[in-house]
Protein backbone atom coordinates (compact mmCIF):
# COMPACT_ATOMS: atom_id res chain seq x y z
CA UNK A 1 0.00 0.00 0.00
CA UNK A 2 1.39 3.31 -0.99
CA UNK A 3 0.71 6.28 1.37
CA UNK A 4 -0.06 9.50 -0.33
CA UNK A 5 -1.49 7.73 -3.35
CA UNK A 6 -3.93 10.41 -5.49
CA UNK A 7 -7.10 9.10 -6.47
CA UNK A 8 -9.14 10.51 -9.38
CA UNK A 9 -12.08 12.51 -7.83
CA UNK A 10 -15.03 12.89 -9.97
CA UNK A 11 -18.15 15.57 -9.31
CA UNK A 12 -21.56 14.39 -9.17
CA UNK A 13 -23.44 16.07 -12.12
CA UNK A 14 -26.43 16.05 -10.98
CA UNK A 15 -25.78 17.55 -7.44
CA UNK A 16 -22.42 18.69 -7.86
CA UNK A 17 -20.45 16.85 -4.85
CA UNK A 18 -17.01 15.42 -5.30
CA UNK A 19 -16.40 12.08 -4.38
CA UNK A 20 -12.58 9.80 -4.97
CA UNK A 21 -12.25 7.08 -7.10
CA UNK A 22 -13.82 3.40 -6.13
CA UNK A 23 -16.48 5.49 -4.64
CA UNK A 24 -20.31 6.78 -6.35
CA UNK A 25 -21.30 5.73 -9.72
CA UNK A 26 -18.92 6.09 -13.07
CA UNK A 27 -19.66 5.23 -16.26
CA UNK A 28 -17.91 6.04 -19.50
CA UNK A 29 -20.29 6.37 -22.23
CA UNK A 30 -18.33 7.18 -25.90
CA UNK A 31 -16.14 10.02 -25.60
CA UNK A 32 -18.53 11.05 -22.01
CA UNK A 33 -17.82 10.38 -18.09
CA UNK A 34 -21.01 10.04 -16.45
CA UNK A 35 -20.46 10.57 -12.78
CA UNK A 36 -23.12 10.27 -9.58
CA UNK A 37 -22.01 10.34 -6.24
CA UNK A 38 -25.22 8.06 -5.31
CA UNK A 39 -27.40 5.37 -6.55
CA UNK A 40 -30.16 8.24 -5.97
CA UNK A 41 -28.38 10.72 -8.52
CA UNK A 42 -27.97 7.88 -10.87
CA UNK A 43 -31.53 7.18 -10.23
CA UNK A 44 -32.68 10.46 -11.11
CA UNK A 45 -30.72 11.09 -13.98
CA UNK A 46 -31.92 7.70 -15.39
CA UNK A 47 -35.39 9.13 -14.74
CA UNK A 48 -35.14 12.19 -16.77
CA UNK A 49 -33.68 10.47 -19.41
CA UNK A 50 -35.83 8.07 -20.34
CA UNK A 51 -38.99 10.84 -19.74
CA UNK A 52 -37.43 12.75 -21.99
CA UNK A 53 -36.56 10.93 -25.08
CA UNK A 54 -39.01 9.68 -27.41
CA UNK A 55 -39.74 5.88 -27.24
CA UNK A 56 -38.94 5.39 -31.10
CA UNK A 57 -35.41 6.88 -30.20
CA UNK A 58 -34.77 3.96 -27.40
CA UNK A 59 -37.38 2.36 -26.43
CA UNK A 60 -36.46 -1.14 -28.34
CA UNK A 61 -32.97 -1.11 -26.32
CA UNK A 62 -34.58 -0.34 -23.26
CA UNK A 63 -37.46 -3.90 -23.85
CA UNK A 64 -34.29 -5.52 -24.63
CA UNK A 65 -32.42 -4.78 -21.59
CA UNK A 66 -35.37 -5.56 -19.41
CA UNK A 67 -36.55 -8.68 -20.89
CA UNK A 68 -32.73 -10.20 -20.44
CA UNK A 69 -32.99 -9.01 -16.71
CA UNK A 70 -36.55 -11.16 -16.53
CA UNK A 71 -35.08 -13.96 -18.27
CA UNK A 72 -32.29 -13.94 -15.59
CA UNK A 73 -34.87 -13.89 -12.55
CA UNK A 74 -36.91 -16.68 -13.99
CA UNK A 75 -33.72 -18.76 -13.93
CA UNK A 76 -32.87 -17.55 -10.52
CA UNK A 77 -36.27 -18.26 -9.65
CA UNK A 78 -35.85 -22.06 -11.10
CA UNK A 79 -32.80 -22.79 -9.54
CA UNK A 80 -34.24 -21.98 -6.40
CA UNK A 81 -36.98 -24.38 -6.58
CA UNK A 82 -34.96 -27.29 -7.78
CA UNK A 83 -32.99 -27.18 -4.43
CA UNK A 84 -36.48 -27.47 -2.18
């Protein structure tokens, strides 16, 4: 472990805090950095997004993304009830 060891700090841009590396919500996104200091930030900027852009624009990725997160509970879900 090295003592006086920078870490990248990144600010929040939806509230504006600055939090260190390992810490809040990063997510590189093409050439952006998309930075929350809390799964509440996150939360809300998710929100706005989708309310604000048209379903043609996204909405097939969006059914695809939340039909493979079904298909993963259902086989969670069987798993579980082989083992009773």
């Amino acid at each position: 472990m090295k003592l006086g060891m920078v870490k990248n700090k990144y600010k929040c841009i939806v509230c504006g805090r600055v939090f260190p590396e390992g810490q809040g919500i990063v997510i590189k996104y093409g050439n952006l950095i998309l930075s929350f200091h809390s799964s509440r930030c996150a939360a809300k900027f998710l929100k706005r997004l989708l309310e604000n852009t048209p379903y043609e624009d996204i909405g097939r990725y969006v059914k695809d993304v939340y039909e493979e997160f079904i298909e993963q509970l259902k086989k969670i879900e069987e798993i579980k009830s082989k083992k009773i």
